[in-house]
C-alpha atoms as a PDB file:
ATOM      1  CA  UNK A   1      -6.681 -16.677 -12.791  1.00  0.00           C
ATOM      2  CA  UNK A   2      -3.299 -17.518 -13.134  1.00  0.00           C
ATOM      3  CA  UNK A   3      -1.267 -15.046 -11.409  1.00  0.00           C
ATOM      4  CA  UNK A   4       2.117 -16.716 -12.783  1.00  0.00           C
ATOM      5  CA  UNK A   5       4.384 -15.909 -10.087  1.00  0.00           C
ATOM      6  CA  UNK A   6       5.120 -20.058  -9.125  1.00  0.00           C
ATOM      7  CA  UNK A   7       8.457 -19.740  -8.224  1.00  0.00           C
ATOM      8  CA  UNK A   8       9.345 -15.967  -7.048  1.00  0.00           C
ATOM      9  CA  UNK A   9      10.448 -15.483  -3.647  1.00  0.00           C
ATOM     10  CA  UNK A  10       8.897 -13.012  -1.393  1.00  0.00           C
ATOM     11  CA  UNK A  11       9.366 -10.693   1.989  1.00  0.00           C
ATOM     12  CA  UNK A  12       6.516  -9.893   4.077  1.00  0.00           C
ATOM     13  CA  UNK A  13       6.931  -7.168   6.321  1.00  0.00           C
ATOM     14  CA  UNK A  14       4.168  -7.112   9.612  1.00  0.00           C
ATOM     15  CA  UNK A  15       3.072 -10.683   8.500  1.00  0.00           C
ATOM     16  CA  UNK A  16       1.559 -11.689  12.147  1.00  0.00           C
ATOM     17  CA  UNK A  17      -1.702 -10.221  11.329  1.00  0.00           C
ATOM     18  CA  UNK A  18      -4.045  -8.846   9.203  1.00  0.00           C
ATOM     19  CA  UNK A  19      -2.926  -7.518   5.573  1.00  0.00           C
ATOM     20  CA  UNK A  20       0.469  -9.302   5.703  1.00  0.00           C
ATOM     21  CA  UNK A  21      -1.179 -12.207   7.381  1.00  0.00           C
ATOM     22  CA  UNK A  22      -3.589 -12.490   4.619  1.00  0.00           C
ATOM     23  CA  UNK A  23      -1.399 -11.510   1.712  1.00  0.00           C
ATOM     24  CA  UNK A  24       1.393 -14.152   3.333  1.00  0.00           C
ATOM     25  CA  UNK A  25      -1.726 -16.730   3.021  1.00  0.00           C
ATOM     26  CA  UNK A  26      -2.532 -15.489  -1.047  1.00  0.00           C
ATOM     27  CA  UNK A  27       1.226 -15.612  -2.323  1.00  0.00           C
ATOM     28  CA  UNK A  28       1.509 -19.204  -0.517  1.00  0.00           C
ATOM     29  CA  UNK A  29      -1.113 -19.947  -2.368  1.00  0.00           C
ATOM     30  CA  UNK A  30       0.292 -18.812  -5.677  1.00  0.00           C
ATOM     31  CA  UNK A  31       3.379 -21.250  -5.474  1.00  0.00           C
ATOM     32  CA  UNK A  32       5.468 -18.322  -4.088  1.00  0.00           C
ATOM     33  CA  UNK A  33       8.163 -18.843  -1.293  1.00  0.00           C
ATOM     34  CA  UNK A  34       7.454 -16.423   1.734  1.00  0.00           C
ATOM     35  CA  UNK A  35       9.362 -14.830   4.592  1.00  0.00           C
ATOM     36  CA  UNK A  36       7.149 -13.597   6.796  1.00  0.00           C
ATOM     37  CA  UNK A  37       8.662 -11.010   8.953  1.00  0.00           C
ATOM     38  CA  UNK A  38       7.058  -9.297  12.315  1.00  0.00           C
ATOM     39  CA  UNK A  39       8.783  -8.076  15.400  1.00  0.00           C
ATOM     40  CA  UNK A  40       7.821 -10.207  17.955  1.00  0.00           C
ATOM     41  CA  UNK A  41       9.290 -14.031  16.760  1.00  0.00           C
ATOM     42  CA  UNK A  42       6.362 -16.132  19.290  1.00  0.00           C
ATOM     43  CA  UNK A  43       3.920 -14.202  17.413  1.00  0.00           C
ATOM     44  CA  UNK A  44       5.173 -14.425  14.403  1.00  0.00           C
ATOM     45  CA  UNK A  45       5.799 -18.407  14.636  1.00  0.00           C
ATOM     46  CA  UNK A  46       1.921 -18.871  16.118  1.00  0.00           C
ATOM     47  CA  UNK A  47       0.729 -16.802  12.772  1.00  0.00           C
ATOM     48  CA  UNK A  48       3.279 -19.151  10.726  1.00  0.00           C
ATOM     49  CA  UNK A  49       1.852 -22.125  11.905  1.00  0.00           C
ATOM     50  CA  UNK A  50      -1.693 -21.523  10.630  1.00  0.00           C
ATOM     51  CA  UNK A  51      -0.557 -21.366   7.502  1.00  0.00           C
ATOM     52  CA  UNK A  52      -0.626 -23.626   4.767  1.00  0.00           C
ATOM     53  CA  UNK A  53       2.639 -23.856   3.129  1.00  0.00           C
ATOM     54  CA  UNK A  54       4.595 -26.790   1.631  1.00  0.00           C
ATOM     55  CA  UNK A  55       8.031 -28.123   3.256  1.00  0.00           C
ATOM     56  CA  UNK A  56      10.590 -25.196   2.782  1.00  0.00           C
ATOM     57  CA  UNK A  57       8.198 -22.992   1.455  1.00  0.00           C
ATOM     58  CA  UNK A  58       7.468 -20.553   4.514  1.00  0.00           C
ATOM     59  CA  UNK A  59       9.709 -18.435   6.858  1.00  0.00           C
ATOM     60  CA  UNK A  60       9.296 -16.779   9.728  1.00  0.00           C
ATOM     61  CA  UNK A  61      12.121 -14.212  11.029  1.00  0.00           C
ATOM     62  CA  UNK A  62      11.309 -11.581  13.831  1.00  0.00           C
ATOM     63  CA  UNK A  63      13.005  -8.340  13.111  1.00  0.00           C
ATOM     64  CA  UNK A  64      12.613  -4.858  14.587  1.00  0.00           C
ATOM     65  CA  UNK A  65      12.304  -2.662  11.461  1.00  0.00           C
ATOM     66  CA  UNK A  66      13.395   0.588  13.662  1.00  0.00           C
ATOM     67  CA  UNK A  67      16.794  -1.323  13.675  1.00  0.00           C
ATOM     68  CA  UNK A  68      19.485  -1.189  11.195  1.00  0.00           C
ATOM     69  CA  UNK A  69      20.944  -3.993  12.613  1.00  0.00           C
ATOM     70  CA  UNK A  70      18.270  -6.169  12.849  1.00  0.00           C
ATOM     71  CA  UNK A  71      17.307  -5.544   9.190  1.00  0.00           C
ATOM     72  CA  UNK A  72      20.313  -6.488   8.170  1.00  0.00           C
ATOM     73  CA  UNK A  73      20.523  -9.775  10.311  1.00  0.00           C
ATOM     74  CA  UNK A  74      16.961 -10.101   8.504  1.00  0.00           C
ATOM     75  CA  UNK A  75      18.774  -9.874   5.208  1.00  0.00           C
ATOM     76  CA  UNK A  76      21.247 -12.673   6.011  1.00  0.00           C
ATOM     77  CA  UNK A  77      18.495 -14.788   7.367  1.00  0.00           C
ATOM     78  CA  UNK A  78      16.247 -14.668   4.016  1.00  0.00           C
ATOM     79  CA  UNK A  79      19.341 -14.884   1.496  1.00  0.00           C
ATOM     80  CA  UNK A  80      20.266 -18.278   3.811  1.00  0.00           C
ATOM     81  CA  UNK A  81      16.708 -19.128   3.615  1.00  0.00           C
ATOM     82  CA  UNK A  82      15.216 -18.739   0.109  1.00  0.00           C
ATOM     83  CA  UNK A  83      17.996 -16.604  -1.643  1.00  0.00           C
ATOM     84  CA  UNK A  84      17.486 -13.477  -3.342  1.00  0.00           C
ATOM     85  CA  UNK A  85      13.895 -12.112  -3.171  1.00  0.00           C
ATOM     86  CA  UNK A  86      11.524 -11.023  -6.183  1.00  0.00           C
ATOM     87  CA  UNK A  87       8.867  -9.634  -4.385  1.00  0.00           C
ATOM     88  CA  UNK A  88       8.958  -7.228  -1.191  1.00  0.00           C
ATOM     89  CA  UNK A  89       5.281  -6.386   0.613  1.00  0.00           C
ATOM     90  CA  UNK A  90       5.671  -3.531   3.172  1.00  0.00           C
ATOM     91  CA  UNK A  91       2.610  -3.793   5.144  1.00  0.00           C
ATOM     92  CA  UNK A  92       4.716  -3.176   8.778  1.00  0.00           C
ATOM     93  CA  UNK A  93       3.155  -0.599  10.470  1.00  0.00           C
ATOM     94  CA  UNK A  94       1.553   1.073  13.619  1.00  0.00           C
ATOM     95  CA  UNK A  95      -1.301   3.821  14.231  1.00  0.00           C
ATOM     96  CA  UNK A  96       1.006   5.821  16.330  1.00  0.00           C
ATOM     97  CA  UNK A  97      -0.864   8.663  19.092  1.00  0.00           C
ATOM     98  CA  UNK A  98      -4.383   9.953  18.920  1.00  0.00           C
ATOM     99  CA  UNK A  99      -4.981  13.505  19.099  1.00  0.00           C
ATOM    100  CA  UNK A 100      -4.854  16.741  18.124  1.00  0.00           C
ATOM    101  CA  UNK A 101      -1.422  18.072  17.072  1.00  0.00           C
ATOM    102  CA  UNK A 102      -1.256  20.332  20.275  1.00  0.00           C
ATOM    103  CA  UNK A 103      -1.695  17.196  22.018  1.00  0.00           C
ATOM    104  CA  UNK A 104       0.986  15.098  20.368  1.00  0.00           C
ATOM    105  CA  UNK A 105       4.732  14.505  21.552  1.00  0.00           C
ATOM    106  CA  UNK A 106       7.551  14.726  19.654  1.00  0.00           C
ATOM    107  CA  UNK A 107       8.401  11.258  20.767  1.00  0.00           C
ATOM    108  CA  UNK A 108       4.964  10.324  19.125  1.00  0.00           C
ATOM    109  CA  UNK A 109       5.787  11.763  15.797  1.00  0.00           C
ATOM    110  CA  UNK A 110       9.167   9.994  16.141  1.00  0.00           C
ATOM    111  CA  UNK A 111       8.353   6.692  16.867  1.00  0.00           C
ATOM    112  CA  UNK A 112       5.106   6.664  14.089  1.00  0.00           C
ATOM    113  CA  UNK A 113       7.738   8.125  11.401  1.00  0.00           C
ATOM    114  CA  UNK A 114      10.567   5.510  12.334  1.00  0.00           C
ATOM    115  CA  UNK A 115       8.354   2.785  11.802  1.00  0.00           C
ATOM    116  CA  UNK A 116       5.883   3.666   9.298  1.00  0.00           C
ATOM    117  CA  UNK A 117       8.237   5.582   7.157  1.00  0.00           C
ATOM    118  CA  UNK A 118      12.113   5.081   8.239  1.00  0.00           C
ATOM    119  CA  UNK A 119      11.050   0.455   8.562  1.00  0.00           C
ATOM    120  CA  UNK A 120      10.454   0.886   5.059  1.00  0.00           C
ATOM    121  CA  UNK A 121      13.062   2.743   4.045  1.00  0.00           C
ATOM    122  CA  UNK A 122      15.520   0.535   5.975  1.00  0.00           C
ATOM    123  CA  UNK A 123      13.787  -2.789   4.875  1.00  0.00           C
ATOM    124  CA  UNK A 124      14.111  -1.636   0.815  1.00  0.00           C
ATOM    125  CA  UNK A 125      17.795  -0.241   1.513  1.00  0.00           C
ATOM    126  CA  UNK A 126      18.775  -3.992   2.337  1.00  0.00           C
ATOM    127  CA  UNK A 127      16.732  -5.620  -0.281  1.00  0.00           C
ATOM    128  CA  UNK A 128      16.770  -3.221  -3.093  1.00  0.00           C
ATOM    129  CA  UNK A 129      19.395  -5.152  -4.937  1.00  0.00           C
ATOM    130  CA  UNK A 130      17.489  -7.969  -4.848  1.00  0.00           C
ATOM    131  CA  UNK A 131      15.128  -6.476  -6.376  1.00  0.00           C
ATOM    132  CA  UNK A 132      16.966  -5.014  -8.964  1.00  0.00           C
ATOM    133  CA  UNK A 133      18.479  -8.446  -9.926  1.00  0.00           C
ATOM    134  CA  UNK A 134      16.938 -10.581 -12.543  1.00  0.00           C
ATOM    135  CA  UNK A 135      14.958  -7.540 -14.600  1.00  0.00           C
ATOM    136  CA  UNK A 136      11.792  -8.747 -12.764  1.00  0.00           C
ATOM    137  CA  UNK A 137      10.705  -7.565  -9.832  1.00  0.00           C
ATOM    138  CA  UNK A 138       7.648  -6.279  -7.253  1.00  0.00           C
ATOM    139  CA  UNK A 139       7.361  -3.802  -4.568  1.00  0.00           C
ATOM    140  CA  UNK A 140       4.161  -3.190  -2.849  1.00  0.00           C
ATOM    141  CA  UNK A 141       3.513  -0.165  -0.097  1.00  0.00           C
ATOM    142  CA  UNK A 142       0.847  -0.618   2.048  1.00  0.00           C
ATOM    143  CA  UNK A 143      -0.303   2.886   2.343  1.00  0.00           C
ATOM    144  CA  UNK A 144      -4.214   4.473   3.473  1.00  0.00           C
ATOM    145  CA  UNK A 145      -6.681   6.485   2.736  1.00  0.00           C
ATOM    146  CA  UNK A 146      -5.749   8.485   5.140  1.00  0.00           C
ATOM    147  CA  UNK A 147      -2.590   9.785   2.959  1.00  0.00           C
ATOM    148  CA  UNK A 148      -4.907  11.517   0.751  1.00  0.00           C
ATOM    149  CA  UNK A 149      -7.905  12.274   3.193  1.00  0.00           C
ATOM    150  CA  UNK A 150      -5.948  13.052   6.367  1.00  0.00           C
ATOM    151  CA  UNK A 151      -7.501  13.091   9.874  1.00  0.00           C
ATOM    152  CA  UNK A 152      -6.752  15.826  12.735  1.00  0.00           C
ATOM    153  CA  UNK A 153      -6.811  13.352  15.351  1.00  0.00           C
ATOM    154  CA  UNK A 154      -4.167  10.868  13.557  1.00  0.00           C
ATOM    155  CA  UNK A 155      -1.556  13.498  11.845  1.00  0.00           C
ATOM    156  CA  UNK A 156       1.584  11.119  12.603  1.00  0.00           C
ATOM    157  CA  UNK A 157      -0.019   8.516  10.824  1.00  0.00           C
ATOM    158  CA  UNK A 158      -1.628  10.519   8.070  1.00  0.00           C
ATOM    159  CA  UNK A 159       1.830  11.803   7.089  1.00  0.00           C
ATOM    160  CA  UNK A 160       3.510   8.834   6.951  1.00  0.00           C
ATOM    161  CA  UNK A 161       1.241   7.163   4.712  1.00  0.00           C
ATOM    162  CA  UNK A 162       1.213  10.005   2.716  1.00  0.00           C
ATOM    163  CA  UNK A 163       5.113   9.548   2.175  1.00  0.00           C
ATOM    164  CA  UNK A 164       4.433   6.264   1.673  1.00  0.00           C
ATOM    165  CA  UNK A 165       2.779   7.400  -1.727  1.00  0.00           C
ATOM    166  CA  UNK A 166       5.359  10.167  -2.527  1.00  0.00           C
ATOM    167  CA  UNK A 167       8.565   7.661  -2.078  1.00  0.00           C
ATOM    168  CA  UNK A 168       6.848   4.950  -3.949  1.00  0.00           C
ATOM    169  CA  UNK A 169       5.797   7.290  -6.934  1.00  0.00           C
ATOM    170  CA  UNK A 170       9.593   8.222  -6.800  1.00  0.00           C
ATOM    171  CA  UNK A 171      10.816   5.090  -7.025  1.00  0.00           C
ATOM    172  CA  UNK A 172       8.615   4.128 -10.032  1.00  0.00           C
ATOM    173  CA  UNK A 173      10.459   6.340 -11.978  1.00  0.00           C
ATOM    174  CA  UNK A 174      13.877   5.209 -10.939  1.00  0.00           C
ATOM    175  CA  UNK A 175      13.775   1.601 -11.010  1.00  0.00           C
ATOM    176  CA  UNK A 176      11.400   0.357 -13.798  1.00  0.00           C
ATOM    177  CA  UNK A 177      13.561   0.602 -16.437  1.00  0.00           C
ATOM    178  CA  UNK A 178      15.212  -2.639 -14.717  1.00  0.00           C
ATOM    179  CA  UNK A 179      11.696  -4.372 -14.528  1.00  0.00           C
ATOM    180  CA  UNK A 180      11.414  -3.411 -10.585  1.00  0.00           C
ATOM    181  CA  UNK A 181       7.642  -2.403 -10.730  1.00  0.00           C
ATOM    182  CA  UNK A 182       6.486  -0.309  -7.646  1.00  0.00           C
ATOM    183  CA  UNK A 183       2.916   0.506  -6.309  1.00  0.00           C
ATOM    184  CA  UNK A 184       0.920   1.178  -3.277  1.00  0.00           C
ATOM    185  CA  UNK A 185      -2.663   0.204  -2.035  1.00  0.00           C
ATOM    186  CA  UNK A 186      -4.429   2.324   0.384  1.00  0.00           C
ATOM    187  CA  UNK A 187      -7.377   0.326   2.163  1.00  0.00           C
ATOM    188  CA  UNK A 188     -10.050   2.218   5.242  1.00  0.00           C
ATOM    189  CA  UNK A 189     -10.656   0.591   7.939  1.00  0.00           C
ATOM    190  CA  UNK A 190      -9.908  -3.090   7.565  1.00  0.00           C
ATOM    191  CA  UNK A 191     -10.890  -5.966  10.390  1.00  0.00           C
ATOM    192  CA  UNK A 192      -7.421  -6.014  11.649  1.00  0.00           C
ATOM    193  CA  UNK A 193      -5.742  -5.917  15.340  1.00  0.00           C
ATOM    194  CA  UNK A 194      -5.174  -2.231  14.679  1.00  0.00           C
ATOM    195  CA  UNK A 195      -8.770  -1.141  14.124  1.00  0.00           C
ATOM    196  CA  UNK A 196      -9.545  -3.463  16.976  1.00  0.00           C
ATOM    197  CA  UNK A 197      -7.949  -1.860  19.190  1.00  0.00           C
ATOM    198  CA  UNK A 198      -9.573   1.425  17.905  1.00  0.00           C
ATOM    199  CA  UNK A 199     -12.419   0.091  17.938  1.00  0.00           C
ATOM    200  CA  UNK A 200     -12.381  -1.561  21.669  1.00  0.00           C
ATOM    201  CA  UNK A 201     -11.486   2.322  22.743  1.00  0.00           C
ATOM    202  CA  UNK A 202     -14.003   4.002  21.348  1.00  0.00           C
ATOM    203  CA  UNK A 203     -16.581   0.568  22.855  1.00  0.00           C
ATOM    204  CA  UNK A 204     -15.006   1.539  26.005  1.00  0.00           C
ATOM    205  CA  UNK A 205     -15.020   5.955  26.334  1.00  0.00           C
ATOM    206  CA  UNK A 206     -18.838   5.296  24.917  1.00  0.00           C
ATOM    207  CA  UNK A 207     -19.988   1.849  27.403  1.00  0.00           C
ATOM    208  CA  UNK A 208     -20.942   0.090  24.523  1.00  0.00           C
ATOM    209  CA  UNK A 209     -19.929  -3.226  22.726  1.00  0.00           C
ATOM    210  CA  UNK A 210     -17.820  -3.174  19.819  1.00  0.00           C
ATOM    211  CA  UNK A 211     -19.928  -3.836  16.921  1.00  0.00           C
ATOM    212  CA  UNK A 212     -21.727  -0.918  18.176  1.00  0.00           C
ATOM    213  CA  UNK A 213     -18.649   1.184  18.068  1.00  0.00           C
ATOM    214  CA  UNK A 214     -17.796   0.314  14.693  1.00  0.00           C
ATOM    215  CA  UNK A 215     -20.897   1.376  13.101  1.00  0.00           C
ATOM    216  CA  UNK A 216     -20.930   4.921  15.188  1.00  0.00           C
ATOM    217  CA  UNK A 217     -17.907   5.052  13.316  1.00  0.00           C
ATOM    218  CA  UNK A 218     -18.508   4.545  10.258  1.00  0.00           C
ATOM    219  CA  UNK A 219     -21.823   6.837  10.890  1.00  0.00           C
ATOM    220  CA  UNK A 220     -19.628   9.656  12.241  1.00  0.00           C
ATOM    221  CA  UNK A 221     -16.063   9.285  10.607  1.00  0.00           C
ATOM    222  CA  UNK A 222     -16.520   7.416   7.603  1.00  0.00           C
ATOM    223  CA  UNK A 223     -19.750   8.129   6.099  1.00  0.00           C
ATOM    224  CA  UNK A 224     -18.207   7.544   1.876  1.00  0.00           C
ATOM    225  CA  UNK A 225     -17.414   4.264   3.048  1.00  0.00           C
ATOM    226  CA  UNK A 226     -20.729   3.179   0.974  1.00  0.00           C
ATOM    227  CA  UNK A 227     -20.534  -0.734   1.661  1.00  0.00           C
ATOM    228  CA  UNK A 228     -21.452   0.279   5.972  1.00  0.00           C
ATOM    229  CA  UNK A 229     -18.691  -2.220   6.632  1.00  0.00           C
ATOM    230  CA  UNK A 230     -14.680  -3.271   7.802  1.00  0.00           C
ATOM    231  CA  UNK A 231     -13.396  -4.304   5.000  1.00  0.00           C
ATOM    232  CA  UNK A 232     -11.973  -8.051   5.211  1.00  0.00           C
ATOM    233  CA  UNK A 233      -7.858  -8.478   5.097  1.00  0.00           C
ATOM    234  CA  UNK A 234      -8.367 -10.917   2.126  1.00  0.00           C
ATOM    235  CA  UNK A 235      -9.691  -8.096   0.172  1.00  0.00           C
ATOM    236  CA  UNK A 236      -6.895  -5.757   0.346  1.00  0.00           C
ATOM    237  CA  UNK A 237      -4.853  -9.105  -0.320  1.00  0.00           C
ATOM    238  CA  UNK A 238      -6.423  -9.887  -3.136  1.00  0.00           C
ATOM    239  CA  UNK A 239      -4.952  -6.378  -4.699  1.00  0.00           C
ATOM    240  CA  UNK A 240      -1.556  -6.615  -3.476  1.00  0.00           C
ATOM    241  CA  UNK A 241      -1.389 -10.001  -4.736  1.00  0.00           C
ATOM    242  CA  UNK A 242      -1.974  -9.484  -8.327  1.00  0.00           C
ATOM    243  CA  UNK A 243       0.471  -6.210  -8.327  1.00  0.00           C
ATOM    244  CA  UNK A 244       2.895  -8.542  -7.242  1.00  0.00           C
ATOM    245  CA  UNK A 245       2.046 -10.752  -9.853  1.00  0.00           C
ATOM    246  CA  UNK A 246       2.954 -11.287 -13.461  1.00  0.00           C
ATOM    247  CA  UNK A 247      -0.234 -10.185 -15.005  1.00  0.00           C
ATOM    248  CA  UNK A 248       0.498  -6.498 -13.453  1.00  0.00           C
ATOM    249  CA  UNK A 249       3.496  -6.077 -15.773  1.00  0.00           C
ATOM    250  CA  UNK A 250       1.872  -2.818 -17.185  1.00  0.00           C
ATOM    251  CA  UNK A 251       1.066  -1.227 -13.522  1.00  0.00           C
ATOM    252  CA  UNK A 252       3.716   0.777 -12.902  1.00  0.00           C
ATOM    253  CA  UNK A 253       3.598   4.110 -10.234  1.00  0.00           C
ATOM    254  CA  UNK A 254      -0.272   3.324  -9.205  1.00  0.00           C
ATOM    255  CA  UNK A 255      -2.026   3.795  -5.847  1.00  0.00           C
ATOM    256  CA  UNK A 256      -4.727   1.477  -5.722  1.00  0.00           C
ATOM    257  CA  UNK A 257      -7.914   2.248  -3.443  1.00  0.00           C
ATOM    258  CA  UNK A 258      -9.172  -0.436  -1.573  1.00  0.00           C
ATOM    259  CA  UNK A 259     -11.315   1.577   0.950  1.00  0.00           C
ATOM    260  CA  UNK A 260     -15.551   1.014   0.104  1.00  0.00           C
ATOM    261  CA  UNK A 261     -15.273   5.161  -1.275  1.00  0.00           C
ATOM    262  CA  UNK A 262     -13.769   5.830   1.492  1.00  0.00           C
ATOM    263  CA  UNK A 263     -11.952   9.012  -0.200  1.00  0.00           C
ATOM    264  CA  UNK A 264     -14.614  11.264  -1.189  1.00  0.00           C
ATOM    265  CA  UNK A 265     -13.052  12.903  -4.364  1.00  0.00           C
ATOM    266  CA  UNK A 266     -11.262  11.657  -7.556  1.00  0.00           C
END
């Protein structure tokens, strides 16, 4: 299908890996001109470089998203690069502490909300107007389905992808008037560097290997998650690619589930 988005410009926020990675890979692949943004620029120019992109069509700028500064150095570097954007994907984002809430810092809850919540905030704040511009534009959250089915032992990280939801319903309301549409998608437990990591401490506390951990997992923590699988990074790209397309001109305010049924109700 023809997406019919050859042409737009688009931001990619926590493009190194996983869901930006792959939805960098999926717009590149639709004719659109990407910055791919990340924190750490080696990173970010290693994931670049797999990529296949035509001359001047990819970008890679490092920017800490906890910074105001450095998000609006990011601005200057993408208007020098490509211009005024069309299309923003927030996909930055970090798990934040394990535990139960009597357990948790405030320092924990900080840092989660500053980047999960606060990075986006920031990010949009510089690039709204871009948005705005032009009476066409896209702005995807990447939320999870842990904003709607929340976990005791993640709380930070529940919350802020439940804001995620609540500020992107808000702006739906505000902005589409101008042809700024604005959704989220909410995938469970994706093959990405994050669930790695979860997944290598749970191998680890138990003695066992990985794969092993992940299905205990999805045994004992996940059991709607009807598929017995990670999902891939190419499937929640898949979504966030066609609400940042053209043929999504009707999808407006929407929280797309990309999560096996994950979320047990309705």
């Amino acid at each position: 299908m023809d997406l019919r988005i050859q042409g737009r410009k688009a931001l990619v926020t926590g493009a190194d890996s996983g869901i930006g990675f792959a939805t960098t890979q999926q717009l590149l692949a639709e004719g659109v001109s990407v910055v791919m943004t990340d924190i750490d620029q080696p990173t970010l120019d290693a994931a670049a470089a797999k990529m296949d992109a035509k001359e001047g069509q990819l970008h890679a700028f490092a920017a800490d998203i906890t910074s105001t500064t450095a998000v609006h150095e990011l601005k200057r570097r993408v208007a020098d690069a490509i211009g005024e954007i069309d299309i923003l994907v927030q996909a930055a984002g970090i798990h934040g502490p394990d535990g139960l809430f009597h357990d948790i810092s405030e320092e924990g809850w900080q840092h989660t909300l500053d980047v999960n919540l606060m990075g986006h905030v920031r990010v949009l704040q510089a690039f709204l107007s871009d948005l705005r511009n032009g009476g066409w534009g896209r702005l995807v959250f990447v939320s999870s389905e842990d904003a709607v089915q929340p976990y005791d032992d993640e709380l930070p990280y529940c919350a802020t992808k439940a804001a995620l939801l609540s500020v992107a319903r808000g702006l739906s309301r505000t902005y589409a008037h101008e042809g700024l549409l604005v959704n989220t998608v909410s995938p469970a437990f994706i093959a990405t560097p994050m669930t790695d990591e979860m997944m290598d401490k749970l191998a680890e506390q138990r003695s066992i290997s990985r794969d092993d951990a992940i299905q205990s997992f999805l045994r004992e923590e996940r059991p709607f998650m009807e598929l017995g699988r990670r999902g891939e990074p190419d499937e929640v790209a898949a979504v966030i690619t066609f609400l940042c397309s053209d043929r999504a001109s009707f999808v407006n305010g929407a929280n797309y589930r990309v999560d096996s049924g994950a979320v047990a109700t309705i």
